[in-house]
C-alpha atoms as a PDB file:
ATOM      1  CA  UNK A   1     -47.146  14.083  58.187  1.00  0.00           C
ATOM      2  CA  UNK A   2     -45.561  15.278  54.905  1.00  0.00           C
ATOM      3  CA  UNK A   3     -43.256  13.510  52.204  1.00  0.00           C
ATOM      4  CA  UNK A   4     -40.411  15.410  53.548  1.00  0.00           C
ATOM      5  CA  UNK A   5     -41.290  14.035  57.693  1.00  0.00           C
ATOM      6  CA  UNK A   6     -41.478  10.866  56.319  1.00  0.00           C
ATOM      7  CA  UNK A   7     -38.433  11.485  53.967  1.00  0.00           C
ATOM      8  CA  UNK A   8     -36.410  12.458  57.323  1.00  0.00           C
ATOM      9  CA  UNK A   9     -37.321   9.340  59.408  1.00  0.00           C
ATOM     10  CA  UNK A  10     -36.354   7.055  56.645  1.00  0.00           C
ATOM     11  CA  UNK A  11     -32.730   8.388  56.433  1.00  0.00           C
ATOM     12  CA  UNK A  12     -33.047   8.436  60.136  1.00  0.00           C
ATOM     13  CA  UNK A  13     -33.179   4.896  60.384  1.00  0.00           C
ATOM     14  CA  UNK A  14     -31.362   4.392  57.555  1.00  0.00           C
ATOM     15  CA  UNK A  15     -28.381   6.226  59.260  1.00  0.00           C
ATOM     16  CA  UNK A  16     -29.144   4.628  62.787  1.00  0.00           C
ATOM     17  CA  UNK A  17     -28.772   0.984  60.891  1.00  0.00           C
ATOM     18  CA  UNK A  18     -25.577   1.458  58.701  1.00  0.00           C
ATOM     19  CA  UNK A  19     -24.361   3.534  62.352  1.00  0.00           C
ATOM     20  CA  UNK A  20     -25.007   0.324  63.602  1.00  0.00           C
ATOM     21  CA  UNK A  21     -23.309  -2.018  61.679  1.00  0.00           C
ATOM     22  CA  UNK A  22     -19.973   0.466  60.972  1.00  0.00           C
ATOM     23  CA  UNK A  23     -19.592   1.739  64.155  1.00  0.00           C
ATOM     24  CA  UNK A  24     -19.618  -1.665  65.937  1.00  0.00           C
ATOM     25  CA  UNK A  25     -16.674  -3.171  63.354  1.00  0.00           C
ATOM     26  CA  UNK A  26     -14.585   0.440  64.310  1.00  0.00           C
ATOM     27  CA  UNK A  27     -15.218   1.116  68.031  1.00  0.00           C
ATOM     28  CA  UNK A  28     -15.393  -2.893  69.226  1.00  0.00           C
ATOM     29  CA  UNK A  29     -12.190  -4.218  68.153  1.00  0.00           C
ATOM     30  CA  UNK A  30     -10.542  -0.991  69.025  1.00  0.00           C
ATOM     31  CA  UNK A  31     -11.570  -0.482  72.326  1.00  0.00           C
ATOM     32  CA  UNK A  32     -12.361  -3.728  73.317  1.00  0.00           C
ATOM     33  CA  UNK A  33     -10.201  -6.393  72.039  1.00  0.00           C
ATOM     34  CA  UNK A  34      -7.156  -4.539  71.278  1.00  0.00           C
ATOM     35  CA  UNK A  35      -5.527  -4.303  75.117  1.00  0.00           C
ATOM     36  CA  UNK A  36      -6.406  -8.055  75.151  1.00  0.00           C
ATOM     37  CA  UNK A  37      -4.625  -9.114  71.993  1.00  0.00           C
ATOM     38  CA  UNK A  38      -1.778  -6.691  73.337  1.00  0.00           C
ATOM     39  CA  UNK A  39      -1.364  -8.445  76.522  1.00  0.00           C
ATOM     40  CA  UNK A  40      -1.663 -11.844  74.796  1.00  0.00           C
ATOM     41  CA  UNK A  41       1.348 -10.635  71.886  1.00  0.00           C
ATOM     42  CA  UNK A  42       3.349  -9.392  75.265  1.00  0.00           C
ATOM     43  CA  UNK A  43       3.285 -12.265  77.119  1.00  0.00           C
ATOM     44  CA  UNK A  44       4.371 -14.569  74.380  1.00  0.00           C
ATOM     45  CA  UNK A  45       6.703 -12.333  72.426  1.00  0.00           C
ATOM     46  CA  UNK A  46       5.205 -12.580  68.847  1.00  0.00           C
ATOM     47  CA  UNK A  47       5.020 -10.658  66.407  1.00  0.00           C
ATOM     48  CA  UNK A  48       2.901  -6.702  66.882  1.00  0.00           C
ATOM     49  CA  UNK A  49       1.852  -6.809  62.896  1.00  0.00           C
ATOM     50  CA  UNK A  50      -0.734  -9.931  63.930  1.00  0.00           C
ATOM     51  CA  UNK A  51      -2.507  -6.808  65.935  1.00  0.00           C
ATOM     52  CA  UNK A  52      -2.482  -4.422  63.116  1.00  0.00           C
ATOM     53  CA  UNK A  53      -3.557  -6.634  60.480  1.00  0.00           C
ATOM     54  CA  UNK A  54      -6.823  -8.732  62.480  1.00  0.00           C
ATOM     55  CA  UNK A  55      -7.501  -5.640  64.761  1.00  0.00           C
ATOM     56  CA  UNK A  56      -6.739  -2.184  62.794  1.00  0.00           C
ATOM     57  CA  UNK A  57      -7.004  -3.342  59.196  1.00  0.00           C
ATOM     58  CA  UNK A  58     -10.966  -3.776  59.976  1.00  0.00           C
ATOM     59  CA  UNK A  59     -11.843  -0.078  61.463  1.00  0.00           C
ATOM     60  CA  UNK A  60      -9.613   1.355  58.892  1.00  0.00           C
ATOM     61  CA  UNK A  61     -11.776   0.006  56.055  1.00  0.00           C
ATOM     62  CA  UNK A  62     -14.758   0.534  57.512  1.00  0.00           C
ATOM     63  CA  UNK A  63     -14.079   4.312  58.841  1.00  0.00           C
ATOM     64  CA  UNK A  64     -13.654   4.877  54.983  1.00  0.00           C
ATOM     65  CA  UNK A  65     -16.761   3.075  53.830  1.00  0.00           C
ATOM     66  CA  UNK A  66     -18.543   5.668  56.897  1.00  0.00           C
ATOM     67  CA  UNK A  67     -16.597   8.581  55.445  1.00  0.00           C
ATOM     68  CA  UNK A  68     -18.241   8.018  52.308  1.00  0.00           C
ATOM     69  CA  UNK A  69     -21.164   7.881  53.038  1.00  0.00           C
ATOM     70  CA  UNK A  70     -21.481  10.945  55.123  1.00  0.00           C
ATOM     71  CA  UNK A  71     -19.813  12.529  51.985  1.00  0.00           C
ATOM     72  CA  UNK A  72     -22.561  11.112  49.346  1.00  0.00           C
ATOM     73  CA  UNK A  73     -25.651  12.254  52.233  1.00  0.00           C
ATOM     74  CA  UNK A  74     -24.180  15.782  52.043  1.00  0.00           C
ATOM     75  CA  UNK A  75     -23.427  16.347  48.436  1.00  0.00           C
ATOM     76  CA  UNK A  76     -26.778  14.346  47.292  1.00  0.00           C
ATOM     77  CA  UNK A  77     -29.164  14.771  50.079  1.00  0.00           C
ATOM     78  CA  UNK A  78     -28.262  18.055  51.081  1.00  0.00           C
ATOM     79  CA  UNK A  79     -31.539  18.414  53.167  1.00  0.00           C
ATOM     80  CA  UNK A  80     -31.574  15.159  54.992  1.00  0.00           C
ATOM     81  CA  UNK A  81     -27.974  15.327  56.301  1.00  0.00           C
ATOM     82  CA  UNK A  82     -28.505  15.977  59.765  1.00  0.00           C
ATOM     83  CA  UNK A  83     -31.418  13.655  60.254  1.00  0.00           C
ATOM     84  CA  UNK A  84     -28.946  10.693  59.094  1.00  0.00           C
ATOM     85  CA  UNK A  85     -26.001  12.244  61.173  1.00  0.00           C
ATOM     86  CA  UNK A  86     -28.473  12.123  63.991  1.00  0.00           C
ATOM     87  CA  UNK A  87     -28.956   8.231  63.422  1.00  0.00           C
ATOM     88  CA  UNK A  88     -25.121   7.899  63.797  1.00  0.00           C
ATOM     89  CA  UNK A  89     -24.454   9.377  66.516  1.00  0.00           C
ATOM     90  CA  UNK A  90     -27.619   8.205  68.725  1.00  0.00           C
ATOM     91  CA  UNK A  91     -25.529   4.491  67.649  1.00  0.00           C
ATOM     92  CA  UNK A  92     -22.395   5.444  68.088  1.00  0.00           C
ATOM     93  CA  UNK A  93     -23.916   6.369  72.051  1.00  0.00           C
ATOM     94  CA  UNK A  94     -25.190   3.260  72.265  1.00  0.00           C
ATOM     95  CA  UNK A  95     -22.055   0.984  70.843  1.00  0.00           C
ATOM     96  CA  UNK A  96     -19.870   2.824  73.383  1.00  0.00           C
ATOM     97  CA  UNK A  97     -22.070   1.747  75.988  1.00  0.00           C
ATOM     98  CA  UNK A  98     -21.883  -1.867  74.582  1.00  0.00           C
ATOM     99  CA  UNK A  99     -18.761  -2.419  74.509  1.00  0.00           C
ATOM    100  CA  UNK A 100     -18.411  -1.329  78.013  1.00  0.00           C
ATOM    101  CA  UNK A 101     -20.899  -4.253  79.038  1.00  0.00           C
ATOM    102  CA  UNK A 102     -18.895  -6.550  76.862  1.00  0.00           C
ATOM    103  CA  UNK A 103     -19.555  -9.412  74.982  1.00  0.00           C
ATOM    104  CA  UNK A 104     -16.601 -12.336  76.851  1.00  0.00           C
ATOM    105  CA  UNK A 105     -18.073 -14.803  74.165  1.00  0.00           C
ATOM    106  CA  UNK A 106     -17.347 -13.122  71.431  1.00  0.00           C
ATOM    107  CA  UNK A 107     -14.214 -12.101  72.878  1.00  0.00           C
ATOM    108  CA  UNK A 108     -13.298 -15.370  73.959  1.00  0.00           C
ATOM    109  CA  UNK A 109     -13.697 -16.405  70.453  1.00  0.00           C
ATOM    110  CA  UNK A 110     -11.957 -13.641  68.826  1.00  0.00           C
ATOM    111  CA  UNK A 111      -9.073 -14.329  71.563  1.00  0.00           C
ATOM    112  CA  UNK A 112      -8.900 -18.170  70.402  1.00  0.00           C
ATOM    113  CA  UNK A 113      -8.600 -16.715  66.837  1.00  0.00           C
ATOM    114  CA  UNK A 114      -5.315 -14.745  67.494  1.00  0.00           C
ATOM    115  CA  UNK A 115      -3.775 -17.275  69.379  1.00  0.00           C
ATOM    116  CA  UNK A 116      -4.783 -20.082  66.497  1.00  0.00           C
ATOM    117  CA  UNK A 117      -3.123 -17.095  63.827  1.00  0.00           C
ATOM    118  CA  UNK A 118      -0.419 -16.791  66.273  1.00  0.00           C
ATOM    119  CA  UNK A 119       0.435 -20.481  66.515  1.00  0.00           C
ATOM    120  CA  UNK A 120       0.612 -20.385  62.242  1.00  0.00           C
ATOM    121  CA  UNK A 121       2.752 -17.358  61.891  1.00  0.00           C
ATOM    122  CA  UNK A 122       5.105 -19.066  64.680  1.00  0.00           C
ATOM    123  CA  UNK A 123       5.517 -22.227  62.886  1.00  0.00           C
ATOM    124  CA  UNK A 124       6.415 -19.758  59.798  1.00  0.00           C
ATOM    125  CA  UNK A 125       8.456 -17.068  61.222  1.00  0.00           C
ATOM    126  CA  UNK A 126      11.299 -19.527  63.122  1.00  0.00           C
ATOM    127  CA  UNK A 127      11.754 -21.561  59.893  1.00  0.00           C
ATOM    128  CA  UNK A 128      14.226 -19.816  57.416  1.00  0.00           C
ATOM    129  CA  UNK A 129      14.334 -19.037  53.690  1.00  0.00           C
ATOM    130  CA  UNK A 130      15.840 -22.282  51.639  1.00  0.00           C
ATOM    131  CA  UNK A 131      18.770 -19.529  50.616  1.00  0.00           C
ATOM    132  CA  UNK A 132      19.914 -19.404  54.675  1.00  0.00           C
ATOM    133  CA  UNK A 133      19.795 -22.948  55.603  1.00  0.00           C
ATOM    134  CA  UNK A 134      23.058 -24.361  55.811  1.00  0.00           C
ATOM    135  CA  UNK A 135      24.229 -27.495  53.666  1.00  0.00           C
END
């Protein structure tokens, strides 16, 4: 095999890994815990910006970081940039079809989490500013 094989199989993997670790903190929440949290937030009437700060704040940040990157493989790897967009999207296959098994004890605990966050921002939203309480 020559430098430039081996080359290729290293941003291969090196793609299929950082695929791996991106693509699960995008695609998870969004398609798996999201309609959860949303039924939870519906049946006790709190607040919607709980879900868009834990849920969407996460795959927004991290969609960036992976937009970057794809940017930097193209402009300074010009050669190798469809072996590592290869290694994403070979993950990205496989996340989908993880989240479709789903995790329930991770979701469980991620569940517990919004209800705990829910329970704080409660306590904090029904209490008034010291400027509207009466005397």
């Amino acid at each position: 095999m020559t430098t430039e094989m081996w080359t290729s199989v290293i941003v291969f993997l090196v793609g299929s890994v950082f695929g791996l670790v991106v693509f699960m903190q995008i695609v998870y929440p969004l398609f798996s815990l999201v309609p959860k949290v949303r039924k939870i937030l519906r049946e006790e009437e709190r607040e919607k910006s709980i879900l868009l700060s834990l849920l969407l704040f996460t795959p927004v940040v991290w969609t960036t970081v992976l937009l970057f990157s794809i940017l930097l493989v193209i402009r300074y790897f010009p050669g190798y940039w469809k072996p590592y967009m290869l290694g994403l999207a070979m993950v990205l296959v496989f996340v989908f079809f993880f989240v479709q098994r789903r995790n329930e004890e991770v979701e469980d605990e991620m569940i517990t989490k919004v209800k705990d966050r829910m329970k704080l921002t409660g306590s904090d939203s029904s209490s008034k500013p010291p400027w509207e309480t009466e005397i």
